[in-house]
Every structure is written in structure tokens, then in C-alpha cells.
Protein backbone atom coordinates (compact mmCIF):
# COMPACT_ATOMS: atom_id res chain seq x y z
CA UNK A 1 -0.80 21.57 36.18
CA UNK A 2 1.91 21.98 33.55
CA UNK A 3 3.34 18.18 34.30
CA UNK A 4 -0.13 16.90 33.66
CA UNK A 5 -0.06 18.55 30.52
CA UNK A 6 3.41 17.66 29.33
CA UNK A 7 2.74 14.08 31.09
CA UNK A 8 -0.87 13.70 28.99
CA UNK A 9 0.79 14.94 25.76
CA UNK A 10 3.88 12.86 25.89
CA UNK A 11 1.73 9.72 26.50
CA UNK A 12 -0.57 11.04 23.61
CA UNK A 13 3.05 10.41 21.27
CA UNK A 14 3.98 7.68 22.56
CA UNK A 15 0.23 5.83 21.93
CA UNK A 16 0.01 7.91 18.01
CA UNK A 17 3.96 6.60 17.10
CA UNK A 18 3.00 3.11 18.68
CA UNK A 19 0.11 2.88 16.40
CA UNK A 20 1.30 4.03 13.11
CA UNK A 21 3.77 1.43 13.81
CA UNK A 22 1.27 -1.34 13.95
CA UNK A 23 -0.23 0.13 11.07
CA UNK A 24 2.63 0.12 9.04
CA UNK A 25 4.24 -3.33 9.83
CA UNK A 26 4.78 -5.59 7.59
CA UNK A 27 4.53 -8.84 9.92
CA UNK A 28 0.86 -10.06 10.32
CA UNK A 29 -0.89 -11.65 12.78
CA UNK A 30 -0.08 -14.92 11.93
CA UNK A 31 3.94 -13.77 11.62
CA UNK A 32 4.41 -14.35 7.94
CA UNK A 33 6.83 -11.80 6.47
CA UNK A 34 5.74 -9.49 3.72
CA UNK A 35 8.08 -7.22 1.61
CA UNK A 36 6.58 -4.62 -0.67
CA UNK A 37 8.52 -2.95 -3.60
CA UNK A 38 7.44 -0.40 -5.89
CA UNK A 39 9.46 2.29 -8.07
CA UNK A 40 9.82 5.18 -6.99
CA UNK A 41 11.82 4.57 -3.96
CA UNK A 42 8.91 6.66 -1.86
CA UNK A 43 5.72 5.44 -0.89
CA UNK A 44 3.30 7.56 -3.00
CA UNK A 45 3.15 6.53 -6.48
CA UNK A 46 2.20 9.07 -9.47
CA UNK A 47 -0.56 7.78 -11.74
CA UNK A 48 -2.51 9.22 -13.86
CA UNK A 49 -6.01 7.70 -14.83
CA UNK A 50 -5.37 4.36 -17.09
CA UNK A 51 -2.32 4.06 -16.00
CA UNK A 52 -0.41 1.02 -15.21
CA UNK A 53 1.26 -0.12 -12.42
CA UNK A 54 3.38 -2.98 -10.85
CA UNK A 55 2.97 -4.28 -7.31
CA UNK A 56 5.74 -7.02 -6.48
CA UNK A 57 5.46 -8.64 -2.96
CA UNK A 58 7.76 -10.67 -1.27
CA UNK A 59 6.65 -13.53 0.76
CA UNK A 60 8.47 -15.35 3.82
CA UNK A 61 7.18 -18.75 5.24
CA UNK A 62 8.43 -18.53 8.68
CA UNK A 63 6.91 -21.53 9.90
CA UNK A 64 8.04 -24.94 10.35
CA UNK A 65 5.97 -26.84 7.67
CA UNK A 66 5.54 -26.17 3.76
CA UNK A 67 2.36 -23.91 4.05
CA UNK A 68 -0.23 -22.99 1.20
CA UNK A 69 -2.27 -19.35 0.69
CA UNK A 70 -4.69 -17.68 -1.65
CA UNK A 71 -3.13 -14.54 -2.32
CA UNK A 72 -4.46 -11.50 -3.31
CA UNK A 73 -3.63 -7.25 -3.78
CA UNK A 74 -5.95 -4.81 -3.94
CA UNK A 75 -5.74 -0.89 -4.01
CA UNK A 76 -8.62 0.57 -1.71
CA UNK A 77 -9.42 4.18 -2.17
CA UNK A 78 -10.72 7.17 -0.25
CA UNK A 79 -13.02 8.22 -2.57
CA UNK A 80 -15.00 6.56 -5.54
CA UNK A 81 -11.98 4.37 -6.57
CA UNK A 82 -10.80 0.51 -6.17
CA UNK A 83 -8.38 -1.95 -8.17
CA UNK A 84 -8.08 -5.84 -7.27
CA UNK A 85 -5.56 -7.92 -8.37
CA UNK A 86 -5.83 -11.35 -9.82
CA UNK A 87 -5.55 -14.23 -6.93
CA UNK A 88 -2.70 -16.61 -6.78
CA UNK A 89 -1.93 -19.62 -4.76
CA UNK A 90 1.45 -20.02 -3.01
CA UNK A 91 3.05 -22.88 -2.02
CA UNK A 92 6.54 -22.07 0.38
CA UNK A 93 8.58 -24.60 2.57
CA UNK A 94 9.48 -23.67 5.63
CA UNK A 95 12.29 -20.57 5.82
CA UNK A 96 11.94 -19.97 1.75
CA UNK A 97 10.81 -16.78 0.28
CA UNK A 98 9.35 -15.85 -3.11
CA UNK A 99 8.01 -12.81 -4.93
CA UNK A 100 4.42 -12.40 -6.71
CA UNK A 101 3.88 -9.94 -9.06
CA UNK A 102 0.55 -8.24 -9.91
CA UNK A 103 -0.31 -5.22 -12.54
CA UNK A 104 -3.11 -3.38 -13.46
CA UNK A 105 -4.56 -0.05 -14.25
CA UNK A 106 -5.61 2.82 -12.07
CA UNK A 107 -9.54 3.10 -13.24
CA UNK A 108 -10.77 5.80 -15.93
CA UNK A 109 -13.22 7.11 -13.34
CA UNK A 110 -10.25 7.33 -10.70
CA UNK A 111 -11.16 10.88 -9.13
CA UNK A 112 -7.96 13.56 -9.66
CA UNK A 113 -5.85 14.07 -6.45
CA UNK A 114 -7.48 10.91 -4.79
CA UNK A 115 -5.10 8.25 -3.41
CA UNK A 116 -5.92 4.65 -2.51
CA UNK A 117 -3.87 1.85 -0.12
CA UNK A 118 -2.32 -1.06 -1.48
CA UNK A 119 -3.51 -4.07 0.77
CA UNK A 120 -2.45 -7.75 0.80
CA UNK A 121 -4.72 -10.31 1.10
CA UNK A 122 -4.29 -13.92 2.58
CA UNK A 123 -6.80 -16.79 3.51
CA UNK A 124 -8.76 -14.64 6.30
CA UNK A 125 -6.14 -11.43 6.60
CA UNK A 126 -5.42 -8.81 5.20
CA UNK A 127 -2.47 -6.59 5.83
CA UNK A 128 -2.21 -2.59 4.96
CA UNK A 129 0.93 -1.67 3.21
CA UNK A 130 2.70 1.76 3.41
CA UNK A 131 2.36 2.18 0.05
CA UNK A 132 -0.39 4.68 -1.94
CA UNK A 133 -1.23 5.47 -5.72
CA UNK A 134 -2.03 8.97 -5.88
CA UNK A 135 -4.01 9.98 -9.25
CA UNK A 136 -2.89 12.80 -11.10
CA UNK A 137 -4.79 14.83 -14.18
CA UNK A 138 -4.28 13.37 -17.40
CA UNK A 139 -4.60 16.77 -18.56
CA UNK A 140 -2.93 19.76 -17.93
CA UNK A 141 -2.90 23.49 -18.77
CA UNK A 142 0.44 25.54 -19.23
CA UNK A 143 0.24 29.06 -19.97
CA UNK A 144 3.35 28.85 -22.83
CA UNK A 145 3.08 32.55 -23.84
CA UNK A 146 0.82 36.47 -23.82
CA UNK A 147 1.32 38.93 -25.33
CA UNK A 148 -0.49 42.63 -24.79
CA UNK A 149 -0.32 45.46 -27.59
């Protein structure tokens, strides 16, 4: 009984790591290369609401012929809030890379403590990134003294 256990929960790993793995590439389906870089070095970004924000994306043609692609980012959220980028078309010969750039805002109505996704966007695809905006308050309180007689 204990080996089925250990068997069924070890298998249970295996299929959760292989997963977030496929979640988190950054090859898509159609085995172009993407390469996303935002500041700070982790993958949650700060933000409070109106904020602005960077996205810069690297892009790989790994095919064998010069290729062109509508390109798009977008920020999906969990709760009421969304950003999209501006489109761009890009043009790459075979084995060359380049790097878009997109910026924006996080939205006013942004709910405090949400998070949304960045996601890239090409002709029919779209590809999750590992990388997250998390809103913070705009406001805070700080107790900065008391006093008691």
C-alpha cells in the first residue's frame, strides 16, 4: 500500500514539474525563440496604479527563410485588470534576432494586491511569459509617532 502511495505521488511531481515547464517555456509551438527582460532581476514586478512600465522582448527567427509577424504584448489579469500593447510588425532573416520594446501604464482602476501575466502575441499564438506586475497601494499609512499623558 505504501509503494502505491509513494509510486502515485512521485508520478503526481513528475506530471506538476513537467507542466510548469511547458508553461513557462519560452519556445512556442512553432519554435521561434522568445527572450523576456524586465528590471528587477525577479519575475514579479512592483507597480503601483498609473504606473509605467517597460516590456522588452527578444525575438529569434530560427527558420530557414526571412519570416514576417504581427506582434503584440499584453498584461492579462486575475481580477478586473488588463493592459495591451501597441502591435508591431517584424521582419527577421533567418538565424537573426532583434528586440521590441513596449510601455505603458498599469490602469487607475488596477485592483490593490492583484497581479496580471505578461503574454506575447504572434499571428495565431500566443505565448505566457514568467513574468507578473503585481499592483501595490498608491497610498500608504505609517504610524510616525503617539504619545499618551
Amino acid at each position: 500500500m505504501r509503494k502505491v502511495h509513494y509510486l502515485t505521488v512521485s508520478i503526481l511531481i513528475i506530471a506538476m514539474t513537467a507542466t510548469l515547464f511547458i508553461m513557462l517555456s519560452t519556445t512556442t509551438s512553432t519554435g521561434a525563440v522568445l527572450n523576456v527582460q524586465c528590471d528587477p532581476e525577479s519575475n514579479v514586478v512592483d507597480k503601483m496604479q498609473g504606473e509605467a512600465f517597460k516590456v522588452k522582448v527578444t525575438f529569434k527567427n530560427t527558420g530557414n527563410a526571412t519570416g514576417t509577424w504581427d506582434v503584440n504584448v499584453a498584461f492579462e489579469g486575475e481580477s478586473n485588470w488588463n493592459w495591451k500593447g501597441t502591435p508591431q510588425t517584424l521582419v527577421l532573416k533567418p538565424s537573426k534576432t532583434t528586440i521590441l520594446t513596449w510601455t505603458g501604464n498599469v490602469p487607475e482602476e488596477a485592483k490593490v494586491d492583484s497581479t496580471a501575466r505578461l503574454v506575447v502575441y504572434f499571428d495565431d499564438e500566443s505565448a505566457p511569459q514568467n513574468w507578473w506586475i503585481n499592483v501595490l497601494p498608491s497610498a500608504e499609512l505609517k504610524i510616525v509617532g503617539s504619545e499618551v499623558s
